[in-house]
C-alpha atoms as a PDB file:
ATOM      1  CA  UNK A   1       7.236   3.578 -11.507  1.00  0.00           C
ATOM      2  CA  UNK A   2       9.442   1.008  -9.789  1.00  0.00           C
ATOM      3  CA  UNK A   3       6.003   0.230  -7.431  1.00  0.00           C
ATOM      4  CA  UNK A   4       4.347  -0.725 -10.886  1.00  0.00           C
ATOM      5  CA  UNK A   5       7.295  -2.865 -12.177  1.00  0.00           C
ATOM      6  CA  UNK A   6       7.300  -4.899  -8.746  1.00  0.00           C
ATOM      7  CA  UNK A   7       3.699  -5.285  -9.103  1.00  0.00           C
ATOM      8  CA  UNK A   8       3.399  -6.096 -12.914  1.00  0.00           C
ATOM      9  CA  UNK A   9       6.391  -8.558 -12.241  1.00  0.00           C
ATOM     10  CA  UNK A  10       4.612 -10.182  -9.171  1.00  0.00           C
ATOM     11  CA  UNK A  11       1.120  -9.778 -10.831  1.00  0.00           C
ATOM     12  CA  UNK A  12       0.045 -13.310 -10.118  1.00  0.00           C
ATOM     13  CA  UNK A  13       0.941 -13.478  -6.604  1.00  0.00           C
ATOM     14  CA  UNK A  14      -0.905 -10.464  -5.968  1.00  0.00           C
ATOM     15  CA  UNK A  15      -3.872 -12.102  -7.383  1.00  0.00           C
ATOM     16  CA  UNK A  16      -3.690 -15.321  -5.088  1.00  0.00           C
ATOM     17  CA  UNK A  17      -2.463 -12.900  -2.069  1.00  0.00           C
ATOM     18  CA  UNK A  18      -5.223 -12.773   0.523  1.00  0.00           C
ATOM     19  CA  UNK A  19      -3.564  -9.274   2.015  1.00  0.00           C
ATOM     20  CA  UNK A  20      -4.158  -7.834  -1.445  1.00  0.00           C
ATOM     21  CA  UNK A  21      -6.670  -5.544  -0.758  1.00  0.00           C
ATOM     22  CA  UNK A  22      -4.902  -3.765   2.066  1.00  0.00           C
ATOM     23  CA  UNK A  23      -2.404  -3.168  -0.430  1.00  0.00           C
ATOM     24  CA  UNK A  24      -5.293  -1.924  -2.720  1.00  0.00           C
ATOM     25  CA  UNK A  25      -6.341   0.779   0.209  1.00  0.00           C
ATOM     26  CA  UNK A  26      -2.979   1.745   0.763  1.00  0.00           C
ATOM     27  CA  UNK A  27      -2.656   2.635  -2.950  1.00  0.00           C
ATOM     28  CA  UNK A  28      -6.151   4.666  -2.642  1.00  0.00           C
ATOM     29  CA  UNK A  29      -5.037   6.498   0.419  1.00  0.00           C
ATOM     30  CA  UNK A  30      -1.811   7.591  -1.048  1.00  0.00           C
ATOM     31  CA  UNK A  31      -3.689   8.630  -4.409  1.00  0.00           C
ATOM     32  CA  UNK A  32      -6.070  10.928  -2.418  1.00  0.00           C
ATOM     33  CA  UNK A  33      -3.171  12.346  -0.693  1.00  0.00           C
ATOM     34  CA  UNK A  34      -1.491  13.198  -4.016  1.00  0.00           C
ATOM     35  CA  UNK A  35      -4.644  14.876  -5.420  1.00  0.00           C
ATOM     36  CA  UNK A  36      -5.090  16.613  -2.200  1.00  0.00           C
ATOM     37  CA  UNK A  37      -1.678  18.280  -2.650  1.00  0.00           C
ATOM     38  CA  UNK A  38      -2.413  18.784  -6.486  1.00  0.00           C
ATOM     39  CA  UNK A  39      -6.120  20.124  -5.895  1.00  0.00           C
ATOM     40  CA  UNK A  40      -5.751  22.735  -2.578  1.00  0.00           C
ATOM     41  CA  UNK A  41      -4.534  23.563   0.573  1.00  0.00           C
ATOM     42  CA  UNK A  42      -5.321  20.768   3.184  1.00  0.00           C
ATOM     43  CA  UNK A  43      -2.399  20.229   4.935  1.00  0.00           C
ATOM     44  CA  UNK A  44      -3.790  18.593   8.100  1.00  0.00           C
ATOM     45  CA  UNK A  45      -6.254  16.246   5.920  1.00  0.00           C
ATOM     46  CA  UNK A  46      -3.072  15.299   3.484  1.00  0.00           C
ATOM     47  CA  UNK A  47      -0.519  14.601   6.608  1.00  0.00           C
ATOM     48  CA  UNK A  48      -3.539  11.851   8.138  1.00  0.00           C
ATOM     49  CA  UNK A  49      -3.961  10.421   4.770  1.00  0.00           C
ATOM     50  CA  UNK A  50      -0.492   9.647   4.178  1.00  0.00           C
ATOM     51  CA  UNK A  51      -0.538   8.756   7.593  1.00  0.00           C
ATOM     52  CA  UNK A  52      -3.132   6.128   7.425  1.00  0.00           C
ATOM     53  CA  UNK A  53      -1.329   4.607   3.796  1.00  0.00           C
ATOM     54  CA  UNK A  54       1.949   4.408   5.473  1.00  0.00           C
ATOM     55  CA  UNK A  55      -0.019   2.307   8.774  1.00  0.00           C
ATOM     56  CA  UNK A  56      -1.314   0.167   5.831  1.00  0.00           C
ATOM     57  CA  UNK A  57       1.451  -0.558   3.896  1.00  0.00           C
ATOM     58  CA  UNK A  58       3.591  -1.558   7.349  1.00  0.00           C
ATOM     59  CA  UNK A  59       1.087  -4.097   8.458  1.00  0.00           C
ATOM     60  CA  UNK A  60       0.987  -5.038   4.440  1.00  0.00           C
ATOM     61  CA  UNK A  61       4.452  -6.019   4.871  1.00  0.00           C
ATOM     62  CA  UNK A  62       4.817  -7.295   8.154  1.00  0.00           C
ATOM     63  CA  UNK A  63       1.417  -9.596   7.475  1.00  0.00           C
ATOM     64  CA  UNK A  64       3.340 -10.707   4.336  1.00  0.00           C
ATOM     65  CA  UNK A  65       6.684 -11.171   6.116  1.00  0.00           C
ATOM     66  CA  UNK A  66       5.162 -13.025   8.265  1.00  0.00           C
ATOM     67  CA  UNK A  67       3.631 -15.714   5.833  1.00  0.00           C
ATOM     68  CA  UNK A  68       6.449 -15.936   4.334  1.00  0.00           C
ATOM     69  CA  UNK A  69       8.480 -16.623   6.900  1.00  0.00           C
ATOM     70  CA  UNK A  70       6.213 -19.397   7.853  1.00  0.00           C
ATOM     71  CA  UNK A  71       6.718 -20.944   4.535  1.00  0.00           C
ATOM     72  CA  UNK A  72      10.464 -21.294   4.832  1.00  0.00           C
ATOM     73  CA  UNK A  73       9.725 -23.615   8.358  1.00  0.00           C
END
């Protein structure tokens, strides 16, 4: 809930935001793992996929730390 907040708040930055769609794949990943856990048993195919969102979303932020750190010099 707070996720959609932030991005409802930022929406038009995430528009302009070339590193939006990683943040797009990360949300996908993490959807299929919570309808994997909702839907059956696949423990080792849930753990990768929340595996592979959490790999996005850190090179989400540090791509966009980054950028914005260049900004400030």
């Amino acid at each position: 809930m707070l996720g959609l907040a932030w991005a409802f708040f930022f929406a038009l930055d995430l528009i302009h935001d070339p590193e939006t769609p990683l943040l797009v794949v990360t949300g996908v990943f993490f959807t299929h793992t919570f309808t994997t856990d909702l839907v059956g048993d696949f423990l080792l195919h849930e753990e990768a996929t929340k595996f592979a969102a959490a790999a996005c979303w850190l090179v989400w932020s540090y791509r966009t730390s980054v950028r914005s750190f260049d900004k400030l010099l």
